[in-house]
Protein backbone atom coordinates (compact mmCIF):
# COMPACT_ATOMS: atom_id res chain seq x y z
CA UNK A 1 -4.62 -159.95 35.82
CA UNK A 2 -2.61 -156.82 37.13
CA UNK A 3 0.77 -158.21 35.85
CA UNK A 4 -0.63 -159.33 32.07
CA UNK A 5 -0.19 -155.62 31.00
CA UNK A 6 2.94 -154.64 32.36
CA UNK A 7 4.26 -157.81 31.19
CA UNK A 8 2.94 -157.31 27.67
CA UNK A 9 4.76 -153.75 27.73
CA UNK A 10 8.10 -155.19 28.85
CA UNK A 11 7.79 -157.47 25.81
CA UNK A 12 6.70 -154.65 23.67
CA UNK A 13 9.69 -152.33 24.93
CA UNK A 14 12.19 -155.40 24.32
CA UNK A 15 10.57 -156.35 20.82
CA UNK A 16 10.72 -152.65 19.62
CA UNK A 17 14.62 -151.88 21.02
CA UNK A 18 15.52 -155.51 19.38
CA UNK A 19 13.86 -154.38 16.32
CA UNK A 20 15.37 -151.04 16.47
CA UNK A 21 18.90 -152.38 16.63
CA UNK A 22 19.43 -155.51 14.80
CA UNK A 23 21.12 -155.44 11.45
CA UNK A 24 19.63 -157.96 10.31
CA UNK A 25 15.96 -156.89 8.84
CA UNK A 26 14.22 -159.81 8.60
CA UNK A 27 15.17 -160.18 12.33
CA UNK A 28 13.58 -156.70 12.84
CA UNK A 29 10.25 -157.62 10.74
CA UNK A 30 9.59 -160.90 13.25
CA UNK A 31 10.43 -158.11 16.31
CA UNK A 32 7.96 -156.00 15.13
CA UNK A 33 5.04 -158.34 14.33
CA UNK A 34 5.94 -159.86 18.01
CA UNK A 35 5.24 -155.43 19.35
CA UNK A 36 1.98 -155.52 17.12
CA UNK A 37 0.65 -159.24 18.62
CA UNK A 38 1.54 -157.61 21.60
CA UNK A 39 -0.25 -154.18 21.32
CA UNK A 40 -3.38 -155.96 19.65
CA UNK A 41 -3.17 -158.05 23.13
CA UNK A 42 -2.92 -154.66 25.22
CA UNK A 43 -5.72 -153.41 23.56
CA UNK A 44 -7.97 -156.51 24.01
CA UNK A 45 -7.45 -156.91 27.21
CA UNK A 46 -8.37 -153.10 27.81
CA UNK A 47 -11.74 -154.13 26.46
CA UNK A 48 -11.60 -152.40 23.21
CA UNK A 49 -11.91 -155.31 21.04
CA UNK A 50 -12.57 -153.40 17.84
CA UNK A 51 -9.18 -151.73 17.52
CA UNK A 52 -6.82 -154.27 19.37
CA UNK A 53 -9.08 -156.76 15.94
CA UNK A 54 -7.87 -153.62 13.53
CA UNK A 55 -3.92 -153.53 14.89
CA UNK A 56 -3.90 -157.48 14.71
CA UNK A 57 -5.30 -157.48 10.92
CA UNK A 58 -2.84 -154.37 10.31
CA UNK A 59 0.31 -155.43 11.94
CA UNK A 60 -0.24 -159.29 10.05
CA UNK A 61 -0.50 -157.50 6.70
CA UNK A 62 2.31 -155.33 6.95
CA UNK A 63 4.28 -157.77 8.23
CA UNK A 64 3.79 -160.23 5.59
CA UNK A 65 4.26 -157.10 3.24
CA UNK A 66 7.73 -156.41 4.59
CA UNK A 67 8.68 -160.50 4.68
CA UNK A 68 7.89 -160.10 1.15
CA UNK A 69 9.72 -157.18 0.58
CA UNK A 70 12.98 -158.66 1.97
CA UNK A 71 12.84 -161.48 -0.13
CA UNK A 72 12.58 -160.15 -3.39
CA UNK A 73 15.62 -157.74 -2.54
CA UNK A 74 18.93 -158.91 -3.11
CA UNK A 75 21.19 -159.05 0.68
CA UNK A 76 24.65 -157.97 0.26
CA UNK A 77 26.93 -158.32 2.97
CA UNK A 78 28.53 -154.81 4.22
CA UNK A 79 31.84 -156.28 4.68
């Protein structure tokens, strides 16, 4: 059980640097639902159920807010 939450922040470090540098945004919205399953993980398994519940229900909604952002904007390529 030692290595479950260093592993989990490895994955959140690598989810939030992907997410930080990929040009392509819907890319970036998977990323960072993948940190907030992640920190909602973290959480639980620090025993505080309540709030790792709260960031699971808050990272799903935003993220489905942003997916549905991104398609109702037009992409343009920058080329």
């Amino acid at each position: 059980m030692e290595l479950v939450q260093p592993a989990f922040l490895l994955v959140q470090l690598v989810a939030a640097l992907i997410a930080l540098n990929h040009r392509d945004l819907m890319v970036a919205v998977i990323m960072f639902a993948a940190f907030s399953f992640c920190s909602a993980l973290l959480f639980t398994l620090m025993d505080a159920v309540d709030v790792g519940f709260t960031e699971a229900i808050v990272g799903a909604a935003t993220t489905l807010f942003y997916i549905a952002v991104l398609y109702r904007v037009k992409r343009r390529s920058s080329a």
